[in-house]
Protein backbone atom coordinates (compact mmCIF):
# COMPACT_ATOMS: atom_id res chain seq x y z
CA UNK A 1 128.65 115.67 145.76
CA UNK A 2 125.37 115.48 142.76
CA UNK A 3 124.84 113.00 141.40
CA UNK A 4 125.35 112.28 137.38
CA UNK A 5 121.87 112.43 135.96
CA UNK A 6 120.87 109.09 134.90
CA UNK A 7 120.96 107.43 131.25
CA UNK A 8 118.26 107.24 130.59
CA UNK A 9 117.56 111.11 130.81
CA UNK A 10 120.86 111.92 129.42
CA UNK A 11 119.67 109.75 126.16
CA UNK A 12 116.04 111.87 126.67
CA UNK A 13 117.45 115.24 126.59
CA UNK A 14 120.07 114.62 124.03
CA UNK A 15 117.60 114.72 121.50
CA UNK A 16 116.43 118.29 120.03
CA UNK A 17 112.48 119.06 120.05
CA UNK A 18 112.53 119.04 115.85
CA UNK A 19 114.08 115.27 117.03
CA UNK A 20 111.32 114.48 118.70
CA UNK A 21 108.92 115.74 116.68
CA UNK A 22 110.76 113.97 113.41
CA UNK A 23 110.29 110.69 114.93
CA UNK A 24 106.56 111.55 116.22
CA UNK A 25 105.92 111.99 112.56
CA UNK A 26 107.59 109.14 111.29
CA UNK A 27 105.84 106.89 113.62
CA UNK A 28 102.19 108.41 113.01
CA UNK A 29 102.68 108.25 109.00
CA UNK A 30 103.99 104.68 109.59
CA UNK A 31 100.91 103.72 111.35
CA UNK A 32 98.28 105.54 109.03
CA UNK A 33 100.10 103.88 105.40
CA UNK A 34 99.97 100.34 107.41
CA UNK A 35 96.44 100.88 107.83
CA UNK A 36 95.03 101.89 104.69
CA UNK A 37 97.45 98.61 103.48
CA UNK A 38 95.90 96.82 105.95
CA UNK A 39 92.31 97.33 104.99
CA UNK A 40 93.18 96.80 101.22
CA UNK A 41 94.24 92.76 102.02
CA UNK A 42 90.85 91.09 102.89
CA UNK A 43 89.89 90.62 99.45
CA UNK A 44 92.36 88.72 98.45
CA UNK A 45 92.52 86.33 101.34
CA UNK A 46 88.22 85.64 101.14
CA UNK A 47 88.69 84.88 97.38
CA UNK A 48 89.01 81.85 98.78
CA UNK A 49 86.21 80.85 100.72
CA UNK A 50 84.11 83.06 98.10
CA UNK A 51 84.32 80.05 95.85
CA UNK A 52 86.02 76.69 97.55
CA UNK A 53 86.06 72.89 96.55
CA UNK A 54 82.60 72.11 98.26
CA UNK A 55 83.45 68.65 97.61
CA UNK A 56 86.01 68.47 100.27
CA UNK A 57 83.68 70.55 102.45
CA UNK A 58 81.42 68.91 104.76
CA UNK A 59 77.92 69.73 105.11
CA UNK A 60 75.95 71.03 107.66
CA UNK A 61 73.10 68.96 108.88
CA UNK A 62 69.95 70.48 107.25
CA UNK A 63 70.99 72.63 104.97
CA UNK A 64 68.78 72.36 101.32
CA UNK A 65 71.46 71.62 98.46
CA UNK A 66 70.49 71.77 95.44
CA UNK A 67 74.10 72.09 93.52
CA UNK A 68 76.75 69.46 95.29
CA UNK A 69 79.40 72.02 93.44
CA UNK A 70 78.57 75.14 94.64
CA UNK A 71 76.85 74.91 97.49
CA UNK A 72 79.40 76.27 100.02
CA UNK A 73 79.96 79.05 97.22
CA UNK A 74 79.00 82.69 97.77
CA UNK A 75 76.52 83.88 94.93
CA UNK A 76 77.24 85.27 92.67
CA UNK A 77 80.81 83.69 92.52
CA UNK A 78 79.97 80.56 92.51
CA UNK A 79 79.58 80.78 88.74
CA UNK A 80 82.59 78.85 86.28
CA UNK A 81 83.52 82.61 85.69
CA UNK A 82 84.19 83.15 88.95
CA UNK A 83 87.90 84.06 88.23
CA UNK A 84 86.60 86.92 86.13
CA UNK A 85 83.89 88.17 88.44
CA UNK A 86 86.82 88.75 91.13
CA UNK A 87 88.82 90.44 88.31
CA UNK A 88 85.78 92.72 88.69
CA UNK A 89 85.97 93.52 92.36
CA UNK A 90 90.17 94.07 91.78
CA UNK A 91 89.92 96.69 88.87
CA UNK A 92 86.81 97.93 90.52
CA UNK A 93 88.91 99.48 93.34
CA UNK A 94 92.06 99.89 91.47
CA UNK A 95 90.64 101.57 88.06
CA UNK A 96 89.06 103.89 90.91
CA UNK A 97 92.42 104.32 92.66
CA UNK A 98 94.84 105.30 89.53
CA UNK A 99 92.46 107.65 88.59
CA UNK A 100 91.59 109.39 91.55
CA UNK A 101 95.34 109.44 92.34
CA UNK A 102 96.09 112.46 89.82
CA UNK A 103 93.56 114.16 91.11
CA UNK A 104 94.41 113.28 95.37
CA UNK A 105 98.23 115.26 94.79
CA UNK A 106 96.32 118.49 93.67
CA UNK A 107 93.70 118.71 96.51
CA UNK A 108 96.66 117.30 98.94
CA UNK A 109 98.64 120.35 97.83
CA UNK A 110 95.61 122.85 98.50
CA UNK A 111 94.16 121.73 101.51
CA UNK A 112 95.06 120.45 105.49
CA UNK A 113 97.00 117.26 105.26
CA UNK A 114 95.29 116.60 109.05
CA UNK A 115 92.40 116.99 107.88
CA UNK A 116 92.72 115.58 104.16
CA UNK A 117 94.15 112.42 105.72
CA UNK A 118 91.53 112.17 108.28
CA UNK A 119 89.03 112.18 106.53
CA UNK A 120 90.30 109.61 104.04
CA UNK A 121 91.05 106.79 106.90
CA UNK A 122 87.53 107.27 108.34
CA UNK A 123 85.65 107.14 104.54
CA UNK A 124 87.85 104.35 103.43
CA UNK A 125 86.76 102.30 106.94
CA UNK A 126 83.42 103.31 106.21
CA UNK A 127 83.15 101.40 102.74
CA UNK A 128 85.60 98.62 103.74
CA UNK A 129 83.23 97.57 106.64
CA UNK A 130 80.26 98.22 104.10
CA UNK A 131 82.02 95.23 102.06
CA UNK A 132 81.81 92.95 105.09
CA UNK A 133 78.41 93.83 106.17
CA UNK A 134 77.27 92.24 102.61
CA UNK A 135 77.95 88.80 104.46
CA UNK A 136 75.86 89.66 107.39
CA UNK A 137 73.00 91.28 105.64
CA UNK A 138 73.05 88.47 102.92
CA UNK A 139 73.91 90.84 99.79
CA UNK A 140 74.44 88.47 96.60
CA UNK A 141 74.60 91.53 94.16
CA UNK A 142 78.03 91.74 92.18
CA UNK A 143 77.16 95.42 91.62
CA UNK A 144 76.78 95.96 95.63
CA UNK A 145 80.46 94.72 95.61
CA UNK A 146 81.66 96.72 93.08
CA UNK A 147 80.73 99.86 94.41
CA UNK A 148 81.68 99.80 97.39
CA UNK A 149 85.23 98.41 95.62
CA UNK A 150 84.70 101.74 93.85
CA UNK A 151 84.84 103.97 96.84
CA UNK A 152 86.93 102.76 98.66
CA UNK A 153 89.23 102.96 95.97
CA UNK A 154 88.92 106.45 95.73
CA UNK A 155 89.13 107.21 99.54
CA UNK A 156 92.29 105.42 99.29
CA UNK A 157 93.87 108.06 96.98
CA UNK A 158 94.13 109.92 100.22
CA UNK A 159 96.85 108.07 101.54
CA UNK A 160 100.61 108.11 99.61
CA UNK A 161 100.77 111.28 98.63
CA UNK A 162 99.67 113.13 101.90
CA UNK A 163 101.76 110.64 104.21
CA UNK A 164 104.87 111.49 101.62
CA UNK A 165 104.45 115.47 102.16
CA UNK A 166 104.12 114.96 105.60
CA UNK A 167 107.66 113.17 105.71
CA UNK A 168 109.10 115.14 102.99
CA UNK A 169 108.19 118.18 104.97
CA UNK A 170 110.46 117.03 107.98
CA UNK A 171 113.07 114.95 106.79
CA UNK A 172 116.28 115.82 104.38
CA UNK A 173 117.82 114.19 101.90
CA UNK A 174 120.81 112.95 103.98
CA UNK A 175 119.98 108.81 104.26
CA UNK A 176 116.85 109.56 102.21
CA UNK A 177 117.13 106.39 100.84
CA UNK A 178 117.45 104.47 103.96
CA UNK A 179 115.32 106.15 105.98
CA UNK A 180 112.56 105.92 103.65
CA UNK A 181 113.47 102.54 102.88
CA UNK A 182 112.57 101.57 107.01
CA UNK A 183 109.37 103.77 106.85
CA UNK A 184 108.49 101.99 103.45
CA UNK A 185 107.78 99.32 105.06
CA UNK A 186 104.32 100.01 106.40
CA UNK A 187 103.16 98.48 103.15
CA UNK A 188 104.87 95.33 103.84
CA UNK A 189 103.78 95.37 107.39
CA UNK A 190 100.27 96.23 106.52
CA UNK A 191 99.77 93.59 103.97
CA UNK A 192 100.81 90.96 106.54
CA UNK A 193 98.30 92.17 109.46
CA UNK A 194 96.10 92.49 107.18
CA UNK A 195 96.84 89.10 105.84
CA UNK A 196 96.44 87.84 109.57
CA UNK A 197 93.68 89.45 110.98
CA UNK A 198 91.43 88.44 107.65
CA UNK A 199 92.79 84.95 107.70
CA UNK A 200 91.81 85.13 111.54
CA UNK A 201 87.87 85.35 110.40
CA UNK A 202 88.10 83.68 106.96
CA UNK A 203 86.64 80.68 107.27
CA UNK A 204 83.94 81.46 110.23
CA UNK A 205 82.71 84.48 109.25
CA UNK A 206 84.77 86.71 106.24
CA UNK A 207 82.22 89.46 106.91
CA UNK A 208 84.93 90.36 110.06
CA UNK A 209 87.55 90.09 107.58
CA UNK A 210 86.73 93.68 106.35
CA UNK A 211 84.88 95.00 109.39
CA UNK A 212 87.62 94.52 111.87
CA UNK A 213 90.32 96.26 109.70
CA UNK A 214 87.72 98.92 108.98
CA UNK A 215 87.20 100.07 112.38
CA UNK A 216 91.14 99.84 112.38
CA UNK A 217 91.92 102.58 109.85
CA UNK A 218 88.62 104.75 110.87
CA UNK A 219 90.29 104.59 114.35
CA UNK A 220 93.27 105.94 112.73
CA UNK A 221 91.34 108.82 110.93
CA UNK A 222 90.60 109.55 114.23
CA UNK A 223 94.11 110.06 115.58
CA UNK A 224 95.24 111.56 112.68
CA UNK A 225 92.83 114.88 113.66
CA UNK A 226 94.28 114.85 116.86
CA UNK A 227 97.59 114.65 116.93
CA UNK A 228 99.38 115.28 113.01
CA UNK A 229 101.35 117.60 112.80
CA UNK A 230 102.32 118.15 108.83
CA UNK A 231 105.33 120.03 108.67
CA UNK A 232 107.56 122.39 111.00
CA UNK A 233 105.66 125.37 109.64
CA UNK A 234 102.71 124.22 111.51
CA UNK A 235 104.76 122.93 114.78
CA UNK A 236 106.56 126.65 114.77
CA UNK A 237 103.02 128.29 113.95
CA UNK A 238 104.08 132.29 113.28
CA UNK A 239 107.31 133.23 114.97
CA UNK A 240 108.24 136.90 115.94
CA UNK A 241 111.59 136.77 117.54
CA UNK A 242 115.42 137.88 118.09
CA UNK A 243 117.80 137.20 115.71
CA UNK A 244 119.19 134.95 118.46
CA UNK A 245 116.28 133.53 119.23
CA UNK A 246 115.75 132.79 115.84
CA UNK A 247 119.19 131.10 115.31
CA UNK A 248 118.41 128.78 117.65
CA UNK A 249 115.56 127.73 116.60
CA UNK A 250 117.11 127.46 113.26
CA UNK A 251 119.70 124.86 114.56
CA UNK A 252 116.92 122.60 115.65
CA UNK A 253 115.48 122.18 112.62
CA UNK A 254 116.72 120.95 109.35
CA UNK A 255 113.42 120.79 106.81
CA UNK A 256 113.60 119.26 103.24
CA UNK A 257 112.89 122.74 101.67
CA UNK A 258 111.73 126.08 102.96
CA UNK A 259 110.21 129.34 100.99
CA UNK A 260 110.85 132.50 103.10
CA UNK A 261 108.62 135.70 102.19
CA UNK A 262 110.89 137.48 100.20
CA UNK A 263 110.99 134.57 97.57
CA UNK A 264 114.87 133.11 97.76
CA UNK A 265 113.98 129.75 98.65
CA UNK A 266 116.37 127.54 100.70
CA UNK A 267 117.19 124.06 101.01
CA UNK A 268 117.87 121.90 104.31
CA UNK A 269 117.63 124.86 106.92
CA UNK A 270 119.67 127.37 105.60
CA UNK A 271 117.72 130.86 105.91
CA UNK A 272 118.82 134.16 106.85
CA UNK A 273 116.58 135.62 109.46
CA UNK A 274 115.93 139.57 109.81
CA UNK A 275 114.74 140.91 113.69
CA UNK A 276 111.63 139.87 112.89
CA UNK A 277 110.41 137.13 110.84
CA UNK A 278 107.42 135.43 110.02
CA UNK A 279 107.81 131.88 108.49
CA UNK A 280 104.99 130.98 106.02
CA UNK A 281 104.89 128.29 102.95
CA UNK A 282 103.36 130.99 100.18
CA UNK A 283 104.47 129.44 96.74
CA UNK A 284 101.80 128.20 94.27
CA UNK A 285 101.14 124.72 93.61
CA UNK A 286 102.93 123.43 90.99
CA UNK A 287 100.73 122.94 87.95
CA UNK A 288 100.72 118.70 86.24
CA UNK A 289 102.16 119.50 83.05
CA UNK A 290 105.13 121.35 84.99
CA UNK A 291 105.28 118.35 87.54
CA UNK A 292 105.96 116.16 84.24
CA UNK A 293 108.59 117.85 83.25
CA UNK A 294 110.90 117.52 86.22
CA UNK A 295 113.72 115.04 84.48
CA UNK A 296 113.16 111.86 85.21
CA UNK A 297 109.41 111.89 86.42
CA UNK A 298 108.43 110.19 83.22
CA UNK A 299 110.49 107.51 83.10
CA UNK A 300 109.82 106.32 86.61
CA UNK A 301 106.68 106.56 86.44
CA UNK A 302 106.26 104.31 83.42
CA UNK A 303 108.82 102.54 85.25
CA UNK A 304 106.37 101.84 88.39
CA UNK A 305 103.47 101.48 86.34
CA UNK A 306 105.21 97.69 85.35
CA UNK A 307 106.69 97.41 88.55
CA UNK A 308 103.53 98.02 90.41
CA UNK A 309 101.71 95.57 88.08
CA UNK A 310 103.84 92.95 88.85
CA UNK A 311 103.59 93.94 92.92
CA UNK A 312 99.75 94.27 92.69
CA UNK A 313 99.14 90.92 91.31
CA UNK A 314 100.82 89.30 93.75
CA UNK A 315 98.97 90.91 96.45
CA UNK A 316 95.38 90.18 95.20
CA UNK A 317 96.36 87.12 93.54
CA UNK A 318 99.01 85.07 95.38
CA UNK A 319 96.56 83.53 98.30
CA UNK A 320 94.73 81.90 95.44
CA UNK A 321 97.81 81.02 93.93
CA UNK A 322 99.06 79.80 96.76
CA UNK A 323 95.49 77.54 97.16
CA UNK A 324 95.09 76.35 93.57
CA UNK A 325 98.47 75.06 92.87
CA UNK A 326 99.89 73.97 96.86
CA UNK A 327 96.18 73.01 97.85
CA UNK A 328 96.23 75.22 101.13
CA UNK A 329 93.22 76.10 102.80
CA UNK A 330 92.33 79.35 102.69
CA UNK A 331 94.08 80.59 106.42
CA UNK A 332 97.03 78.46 105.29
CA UNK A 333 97.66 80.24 102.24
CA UNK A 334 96.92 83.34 103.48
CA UNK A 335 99.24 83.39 106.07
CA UNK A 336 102.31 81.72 103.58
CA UNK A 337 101.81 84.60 101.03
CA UNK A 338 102.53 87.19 104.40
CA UNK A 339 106.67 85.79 103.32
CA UNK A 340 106.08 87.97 99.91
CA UNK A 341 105.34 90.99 102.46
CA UNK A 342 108.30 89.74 104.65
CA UNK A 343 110.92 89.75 101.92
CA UNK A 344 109.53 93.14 100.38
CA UNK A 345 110.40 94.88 103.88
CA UNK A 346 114.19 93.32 103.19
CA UNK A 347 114.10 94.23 99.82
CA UNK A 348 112.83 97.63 100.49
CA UNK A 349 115.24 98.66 103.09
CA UNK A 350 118.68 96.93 100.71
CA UNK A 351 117.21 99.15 97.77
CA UNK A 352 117.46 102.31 100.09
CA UNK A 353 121.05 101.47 101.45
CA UNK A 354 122.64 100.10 98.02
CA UNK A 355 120.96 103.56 96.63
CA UNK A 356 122.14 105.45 99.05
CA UNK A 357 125.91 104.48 99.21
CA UNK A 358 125.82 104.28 95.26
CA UNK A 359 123.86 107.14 94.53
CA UNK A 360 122.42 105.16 91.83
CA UNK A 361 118.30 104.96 92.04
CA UNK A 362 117.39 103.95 88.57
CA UNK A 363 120.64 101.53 88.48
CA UNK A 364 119.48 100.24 91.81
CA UNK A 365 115.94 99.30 90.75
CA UNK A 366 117.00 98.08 86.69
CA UNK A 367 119.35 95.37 88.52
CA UNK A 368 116.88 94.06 91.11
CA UNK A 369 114.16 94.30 88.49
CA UNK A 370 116.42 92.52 85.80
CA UNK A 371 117.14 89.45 88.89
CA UNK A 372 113.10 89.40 89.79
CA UNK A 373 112.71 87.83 85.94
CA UNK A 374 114.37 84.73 86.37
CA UNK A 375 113.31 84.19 90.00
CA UNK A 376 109.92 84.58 89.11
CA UNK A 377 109.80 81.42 86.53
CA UNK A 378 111.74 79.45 88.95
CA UNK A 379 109.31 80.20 91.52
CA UNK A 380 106.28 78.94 89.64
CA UNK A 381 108.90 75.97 88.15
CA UNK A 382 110.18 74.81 91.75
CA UNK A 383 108.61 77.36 94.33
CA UNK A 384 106.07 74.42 95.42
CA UNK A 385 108.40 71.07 95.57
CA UNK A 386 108.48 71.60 99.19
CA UNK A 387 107.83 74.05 102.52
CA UNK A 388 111.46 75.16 102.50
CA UNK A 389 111.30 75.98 98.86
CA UNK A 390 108.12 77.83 99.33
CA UNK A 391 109.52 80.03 101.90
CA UNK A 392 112.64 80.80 100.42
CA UNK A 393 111.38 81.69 96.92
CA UNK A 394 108.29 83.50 98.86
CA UNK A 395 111.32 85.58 100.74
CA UNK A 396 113.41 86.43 97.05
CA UNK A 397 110.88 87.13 95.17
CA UNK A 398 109.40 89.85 97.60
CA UNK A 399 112.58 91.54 98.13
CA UNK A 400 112.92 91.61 94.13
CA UNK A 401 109.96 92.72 93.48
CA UNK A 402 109.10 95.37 95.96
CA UNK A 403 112.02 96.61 96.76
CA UNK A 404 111.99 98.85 93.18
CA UNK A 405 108.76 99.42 94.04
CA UNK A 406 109.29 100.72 97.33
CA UNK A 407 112.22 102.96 96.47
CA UNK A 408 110.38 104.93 93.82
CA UNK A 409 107.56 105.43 95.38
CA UNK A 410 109.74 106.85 98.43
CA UNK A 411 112.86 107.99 97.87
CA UNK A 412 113.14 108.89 93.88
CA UNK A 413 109.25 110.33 94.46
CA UNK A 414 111.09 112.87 97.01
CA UNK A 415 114.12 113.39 94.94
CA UNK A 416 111.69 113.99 92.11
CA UNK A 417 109.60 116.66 94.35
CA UNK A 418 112.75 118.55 96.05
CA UNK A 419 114.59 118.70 92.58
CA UNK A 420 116.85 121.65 92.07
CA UNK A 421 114.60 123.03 89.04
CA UNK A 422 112.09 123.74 91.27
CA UNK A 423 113.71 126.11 93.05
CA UNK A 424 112.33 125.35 96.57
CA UNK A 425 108.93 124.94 95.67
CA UNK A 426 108.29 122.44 98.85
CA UNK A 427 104.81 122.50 97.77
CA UNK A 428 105.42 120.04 94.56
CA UNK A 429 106.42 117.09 96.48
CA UNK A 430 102.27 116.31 96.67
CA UNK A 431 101.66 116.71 93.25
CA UNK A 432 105.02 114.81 91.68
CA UNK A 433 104.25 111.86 94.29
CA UNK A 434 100.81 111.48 93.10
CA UNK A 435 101.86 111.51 89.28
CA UNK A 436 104.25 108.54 90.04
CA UNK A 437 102.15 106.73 91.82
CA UNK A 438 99.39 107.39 90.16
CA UNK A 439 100.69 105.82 86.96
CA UNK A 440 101.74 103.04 88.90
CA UNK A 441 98.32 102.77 89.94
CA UNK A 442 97.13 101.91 86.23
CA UNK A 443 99.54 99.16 86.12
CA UNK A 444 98.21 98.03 89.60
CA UNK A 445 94.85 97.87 87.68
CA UNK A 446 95.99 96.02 84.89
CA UNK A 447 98.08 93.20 86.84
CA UNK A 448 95.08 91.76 88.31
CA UNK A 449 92.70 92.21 85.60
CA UNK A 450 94.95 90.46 83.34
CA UNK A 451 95.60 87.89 85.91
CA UNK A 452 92.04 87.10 86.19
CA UNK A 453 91.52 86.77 81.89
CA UNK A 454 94.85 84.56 82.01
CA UNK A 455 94.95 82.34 84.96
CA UNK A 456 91.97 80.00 82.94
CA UNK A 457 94.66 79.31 80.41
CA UNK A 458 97.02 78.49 83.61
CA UNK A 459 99.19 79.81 85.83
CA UNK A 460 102.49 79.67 84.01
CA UNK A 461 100.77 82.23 81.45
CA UNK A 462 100.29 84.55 84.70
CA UNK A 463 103.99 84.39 85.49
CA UNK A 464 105.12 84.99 81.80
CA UNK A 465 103.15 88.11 81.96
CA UNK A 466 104.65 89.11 84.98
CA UNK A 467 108.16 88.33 83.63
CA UNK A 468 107.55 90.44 80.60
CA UNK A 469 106.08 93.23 82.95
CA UNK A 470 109.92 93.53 85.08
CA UNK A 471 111.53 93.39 81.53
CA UNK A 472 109.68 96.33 80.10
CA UNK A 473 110.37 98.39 83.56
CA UNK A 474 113.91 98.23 83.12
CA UNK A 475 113.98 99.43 79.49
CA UNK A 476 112.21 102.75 80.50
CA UNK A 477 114.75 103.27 83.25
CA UNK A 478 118.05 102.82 80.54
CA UNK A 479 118.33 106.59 79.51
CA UNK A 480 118.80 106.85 83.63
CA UNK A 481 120.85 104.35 84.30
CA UNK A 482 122.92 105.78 81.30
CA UNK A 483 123.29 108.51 82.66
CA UNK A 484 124.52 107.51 86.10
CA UNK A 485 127.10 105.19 84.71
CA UNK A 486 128.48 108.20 82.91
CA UNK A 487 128.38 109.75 85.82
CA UNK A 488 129.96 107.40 87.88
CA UNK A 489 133.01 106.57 85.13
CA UNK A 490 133.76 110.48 84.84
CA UNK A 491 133.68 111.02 88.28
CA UNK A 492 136.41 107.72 88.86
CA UNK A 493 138.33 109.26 85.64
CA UNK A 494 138.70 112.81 87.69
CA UNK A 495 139.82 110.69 91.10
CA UNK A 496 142.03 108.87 89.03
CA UNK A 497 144.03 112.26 87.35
């Protein structure tokens, strides 16, 4: 008598190749989004130690002081303006970002995602490990800084939308929401190693704080080349086969959208193969002025651009924050504000389900948006009366704030880039992701800028910005939310007759 073949081959071999290969690629775009993330935390956390208290600092034995206030400072921030001069270094890299974002969708469109994203991880460690080698080769020039703030920046650009085509090239849109909800979290995740492995080197030596998560995302640049693959097109290569060979195939795989030769483009899997067939991705980019007018592109994006500003200040500011107001060191605080990043991967993933089950986006983000308002003033009211405060307001306020975040740039960004007027063009996705986030981008910009001109005036200002920044996100999201009421009440009206 055989034997049964064991579980865990059973479990193995249930699974299709395109099943394998779906959750290769989820996993590898995972890992490369949690690593640009990762490298874009360091700032924030050596704020910090750029400019401390030196009062409560003790001093080396023979060092020459010749300012008791700033002489554990880093020059040049260890000017009164210091708050402004890291404003600087913020908008230095995100100014670069939002702009080079509208241009990243059109080259991500026209050129090798494996190689496009490659090269971005292994530029982007490049300059982030160029910001920590200022600490080793004693560099006291805000313009240094700046620079390499600049380029990095724009190596960054590389990132969303090629790790969004990549995924929008293999997955559907059944559980779109969910799914992309889980993988969203790689900015959560990243933020918090980042958070970690900074915090780790802070107070020693902050040049490691940007050289070890340099040599991180460089080292996944390097597996990127090797082993992306960026959409079933390129796993298939050129197929000549049976029409039964063919079918099979076909069952396997189940892509977002698919342009065969003759033109009739088809959504989720559904093309009709001759005896011979060879499967190629030939429609044109879609041009920026046509990406705008996809309904609803606009008002999302001017929707993110708020929601993003809120996001962004929290993730450059919120150490300092955390520092000023609790009177953390700088490790401590770092590793507190990592419960922001915690309750955005909650928030994230809730935004994706409720979304999902509701088919409501924009009525999914307006109500967490319209609940982040109030939580933010209690926050800065009561968020620092105590640790178990702290950490519950910490856990709220990230799931309210990033989980809109998270779902637009995910979920609505594929909607957006697989909508029906485009008429299969699976080559949009790049282009529509880039103009979403790339507006978002601007208000990433302006959060901490504005952060740094108001926080002199005191922190409550800060959070009444923010507060006013979730307000005007929902109002551009009303004429969607509109319309999916309506469409909810007409479709309960035909149930009902």
């Amino acid at each position: 008598m055989r034997s049964p073949l064991a579980p865990g081959i059973r479990l193995i071999t249930s699974f299709s190749r395109d099943s394998w290969y779906r959750g290769f690629i989820l996993f590898l775009t995972f890992l490369f989004y949690t690593a640009y993330h990762l490298s874009r935390k360091p700032i924030s956390i050596v704020k910090s130690e750029l400019h401390r208290n030196c009062s409560t600092v003790i001093r080396p034995p023979g060092i020459n002081i010749t300012n008791n206030e700033t002489w554990c400072d880093w020059m040049p921030f260890d000017q009164n303006n210091y708050q402004t001069l890291f404003g600087v270094l913020d908008n230095s890299f995100l100014v670069a970002y939002a702009i080079g974002m509208f241009i990243s969708g059109i080259f991500g469109e026209r050129l090798p995602l494996r190689y496009y994203l490659s090269f971005g991880m292994v530029t982007s460690g490049l300059f982030t490990c160029l910001f920590g080698l200022g600490f080793y080769w004693n560099i006291h020039s805000l313009g240094y800084y700046a620079f390499v703030q600049v380029m990095n920046g724009l190596m960054q650009t590389t990132g969303w939308p090629s790790v969004v085509a990549c995924v929008g090239n293999w997955f559907g849109k059944g559980k779109r929401g969910f799914i992309m909800g889980v993988w969203n979290s790689h900015t959560s995740v990243g933020n918090i190693l980042g958070s970690l492995i900074a915090g780790a080197f802070v107070s020693s030596a902050w040049g490691m704080s940007f050289i070890v998560p340099g040599l991180i995302i460089a080292s996944t640049g390097i597996l990127c080349f090797f082993f992306l693959v960026e959409s079933q097109f390129s796993s298939k290569q050129t197929k000549v086969c049976h029409n039964s060979m063919f079918e099979k195939e076909n069952e396997e795989t189940e892509p977002l959208l698919q342009n065969v030769p003759n033109g009739n483009p088809t959504i989720n899997g559904g093309v009709t193969a001759e005896s011979a067939v060879t499967v190629h991705d030939h429609t044109e980019a879609i041009s920026f002025t046509g990406a705008l007018c996809i309904p609803g592109v606009v008002e999302f994006s001017l929707c993110l651009l708020f929601a993003k500003l809120v996001s962004y200040t929290f993730l450059y500011w919120l150490p300092l924050y955390i520092s000023n107001v609790a009177h953390f060191e700088a490790k401590q605080a770092g590793d507190m504000s990592t419960l922001f990043d915690v309750g955005g991967i909650l928030g994230g993933i809730f935004a994706g389900l409720v979304s999902d089950y509701t088919g409501g986006r924009a009525s999914t983000c307006c109500v967490m948006l319209i609940a982040a308002a109030p939580m933010l003033f209690l926050y800065n009211s009561i968020g620092q009366r105590n640790l178990g405060t702290t950490i519950g307001m910490l856990l709220v306020c990230g799931g309210l704030v990033n989980g809109p975040y998270a779902l637009i740039t995910t979920a609505v960004s594929a909607d957006l880039g697989t909508h029906e007027s485009l008429r299969g063009n699976s080559r949009a996705l790049s282009t529509v992701t880039a103009i979403i986030d790339g507006t978002g981008s601007i208000g990433a910009a302006l959060g901490p800028l504005l952060a740094g001109v108001i926080s002199p005036t005191g922190w409550n200002n800060v959070f009444y910005m923010l507060i006013t920044a979730d307000i005007l996100a929902c109002l551009f999201l009303t004429r969607l939310v509109y319309k999916e009421v309506r469409g909810w009440c007409g479709h309960s009206s035909r149930a009902r007759g």
